[in-house]
C-alpha atoms as a PDB file:
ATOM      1  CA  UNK A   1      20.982   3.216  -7.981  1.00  0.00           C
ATOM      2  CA  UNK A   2      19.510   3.539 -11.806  1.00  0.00           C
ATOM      3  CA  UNK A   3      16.287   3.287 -10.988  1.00  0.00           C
ATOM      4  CA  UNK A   4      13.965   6.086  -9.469  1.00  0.00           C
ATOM      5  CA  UNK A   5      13.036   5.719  -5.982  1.00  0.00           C
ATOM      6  CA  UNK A   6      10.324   7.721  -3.924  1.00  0.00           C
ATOM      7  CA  UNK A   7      10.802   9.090  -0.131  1.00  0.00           C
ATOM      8  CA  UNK A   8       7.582   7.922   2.039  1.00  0.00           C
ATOM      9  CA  UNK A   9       6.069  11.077   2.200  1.00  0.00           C
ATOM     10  CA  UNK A  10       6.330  11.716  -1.427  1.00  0.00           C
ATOM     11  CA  UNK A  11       4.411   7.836  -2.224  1.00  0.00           C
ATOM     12  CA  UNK A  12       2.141   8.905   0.265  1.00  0.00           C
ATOM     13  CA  UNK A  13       1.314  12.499  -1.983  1.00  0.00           C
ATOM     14  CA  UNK A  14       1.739  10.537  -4.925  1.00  0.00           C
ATOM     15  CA  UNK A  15      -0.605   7.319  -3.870  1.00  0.00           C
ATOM     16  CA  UNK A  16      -3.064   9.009  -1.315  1.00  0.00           C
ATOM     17  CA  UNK A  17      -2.028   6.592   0.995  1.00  0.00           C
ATOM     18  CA  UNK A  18      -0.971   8.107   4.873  1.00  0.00           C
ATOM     19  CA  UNK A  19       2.363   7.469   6.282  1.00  0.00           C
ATOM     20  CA  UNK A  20       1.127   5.389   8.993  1.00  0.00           C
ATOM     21  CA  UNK A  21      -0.364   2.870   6.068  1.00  0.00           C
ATOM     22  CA  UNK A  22       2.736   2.915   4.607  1.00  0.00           C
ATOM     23  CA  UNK A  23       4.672   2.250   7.895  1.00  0.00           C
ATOM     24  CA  UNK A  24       2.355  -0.572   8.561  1.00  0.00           C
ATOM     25  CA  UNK A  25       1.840  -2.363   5.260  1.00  0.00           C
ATOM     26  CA  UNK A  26       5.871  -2.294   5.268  1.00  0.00           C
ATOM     27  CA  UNK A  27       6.193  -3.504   8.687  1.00  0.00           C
ATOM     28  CA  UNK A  28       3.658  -6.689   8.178  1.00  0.00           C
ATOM     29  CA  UNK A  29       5.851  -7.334   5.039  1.00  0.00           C
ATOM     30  CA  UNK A  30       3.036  -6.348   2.562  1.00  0.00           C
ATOM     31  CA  UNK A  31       5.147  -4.329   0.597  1.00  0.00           C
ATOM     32  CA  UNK A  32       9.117  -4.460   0.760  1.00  0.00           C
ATOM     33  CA  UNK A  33      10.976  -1.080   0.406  1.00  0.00           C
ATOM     34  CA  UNK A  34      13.088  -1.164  -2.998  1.00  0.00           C
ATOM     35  CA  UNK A  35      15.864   0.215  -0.637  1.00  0.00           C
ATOM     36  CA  UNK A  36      15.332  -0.639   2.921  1.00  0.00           C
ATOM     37  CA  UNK A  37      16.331   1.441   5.751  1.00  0.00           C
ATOM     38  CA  UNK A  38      19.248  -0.223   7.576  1.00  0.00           C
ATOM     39  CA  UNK A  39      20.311   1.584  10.911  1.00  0.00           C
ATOM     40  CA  UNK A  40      19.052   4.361  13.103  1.00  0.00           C
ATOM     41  CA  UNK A  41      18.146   7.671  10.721  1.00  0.00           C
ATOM     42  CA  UNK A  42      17.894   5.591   7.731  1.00  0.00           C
ATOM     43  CA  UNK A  43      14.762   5.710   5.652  1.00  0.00           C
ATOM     44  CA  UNK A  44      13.177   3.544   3.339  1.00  0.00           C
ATOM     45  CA  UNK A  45      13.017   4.042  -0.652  1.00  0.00           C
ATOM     46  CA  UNK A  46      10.241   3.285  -2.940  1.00  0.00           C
ATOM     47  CA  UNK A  47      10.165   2.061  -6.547  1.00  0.00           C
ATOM     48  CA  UNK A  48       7.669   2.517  -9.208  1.00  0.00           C
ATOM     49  CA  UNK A  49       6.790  -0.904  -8.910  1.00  0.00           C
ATOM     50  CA  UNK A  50       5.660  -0.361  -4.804  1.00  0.00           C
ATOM     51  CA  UNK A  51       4.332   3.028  -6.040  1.00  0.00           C
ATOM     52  CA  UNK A  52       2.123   0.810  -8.783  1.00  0.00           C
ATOM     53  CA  UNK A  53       0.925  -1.580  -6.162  1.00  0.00           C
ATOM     54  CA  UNK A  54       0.146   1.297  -3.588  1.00  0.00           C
ATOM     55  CA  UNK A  55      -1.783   2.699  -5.782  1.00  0.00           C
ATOM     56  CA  UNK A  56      -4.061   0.214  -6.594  1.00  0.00           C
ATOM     57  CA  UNK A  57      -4.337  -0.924  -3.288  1.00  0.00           C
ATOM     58  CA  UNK A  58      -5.574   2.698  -2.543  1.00  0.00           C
ATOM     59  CA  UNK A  59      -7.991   2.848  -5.496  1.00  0.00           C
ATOM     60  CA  UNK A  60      -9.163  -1.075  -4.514  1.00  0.00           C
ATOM     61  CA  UNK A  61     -10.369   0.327  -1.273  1.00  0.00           C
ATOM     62  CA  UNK A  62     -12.126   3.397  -2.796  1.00  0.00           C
ATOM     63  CA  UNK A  63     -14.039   1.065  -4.873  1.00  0.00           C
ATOM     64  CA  UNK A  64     -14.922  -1.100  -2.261  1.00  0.00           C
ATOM     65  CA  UNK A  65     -16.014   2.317   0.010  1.00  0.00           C
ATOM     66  CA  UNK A  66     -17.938   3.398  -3.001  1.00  0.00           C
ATOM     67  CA  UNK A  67     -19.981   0.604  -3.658  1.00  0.00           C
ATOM     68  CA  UNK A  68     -20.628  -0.169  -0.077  1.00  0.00           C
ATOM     69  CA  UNK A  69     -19.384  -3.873  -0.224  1.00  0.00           C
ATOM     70  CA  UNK A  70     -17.231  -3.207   3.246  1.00  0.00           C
ATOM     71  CA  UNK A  71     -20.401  -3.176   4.867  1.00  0.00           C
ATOM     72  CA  UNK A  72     -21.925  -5.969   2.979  1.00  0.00           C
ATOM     73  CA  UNK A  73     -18.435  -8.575   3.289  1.00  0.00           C
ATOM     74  CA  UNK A  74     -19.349  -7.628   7.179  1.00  0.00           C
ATOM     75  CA  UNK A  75     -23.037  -8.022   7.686  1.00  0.00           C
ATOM     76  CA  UNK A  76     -22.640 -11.506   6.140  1.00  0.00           C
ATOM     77  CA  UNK A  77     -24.213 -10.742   2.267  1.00  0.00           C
ATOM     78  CA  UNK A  78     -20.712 -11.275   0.916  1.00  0.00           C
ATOM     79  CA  UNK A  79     -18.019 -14.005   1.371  1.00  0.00           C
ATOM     80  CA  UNK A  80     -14.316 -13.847   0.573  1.00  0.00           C
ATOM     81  CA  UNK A  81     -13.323 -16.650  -0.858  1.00  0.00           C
ATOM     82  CA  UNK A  82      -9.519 -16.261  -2.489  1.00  0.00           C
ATOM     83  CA  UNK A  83      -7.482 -13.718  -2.695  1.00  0.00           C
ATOM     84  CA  UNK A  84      -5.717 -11.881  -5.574  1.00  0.00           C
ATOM     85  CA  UNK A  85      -2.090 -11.587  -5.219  1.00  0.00           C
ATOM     86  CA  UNK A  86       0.043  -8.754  -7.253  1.00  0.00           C
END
């Protein structure tokens, strides 16, 4: 492959995002695996572009931590209306 690709554990280090995120996001098909594992002892490879989009999902929920608006989109002050896709 030409491209760089990441292990899990490094895009976690590298995104600040646990493993169990990772494992989850991937298995609920919110991000796809440039490589994907295929068979038993096989693991998944990241891209730069899955690094990217990790990332910012991990600095998107800072934000929202850091201004508090979690607690407002739940106590009713806030509505979601669309969503941005990547």
């Amino acid at each position: 492959m030409d491209a760089e690709t990441f292990s899990t554990p490094d895009v976690a280090r590298l995104t600040g995002a646990s493993l169990r995120q990772i494992d989850y996001w991937s298995r609920q098909g919110y991000i796809v695996p440039a490589v994907a594992a295929t068979g038993s002892g096989s693991r998944r490879r990241w891209g730069n572009d899955e690094v990217q989009r990790i990332s910012g999902v991990m600095a998107s929920m800072a934000l929202a931590r850091s201004t508090n608006l979690h607690r407002r989109i739940l106590a009713g002050e806030i509505v979601i209306t669309e969503t941005v896709t990547a």
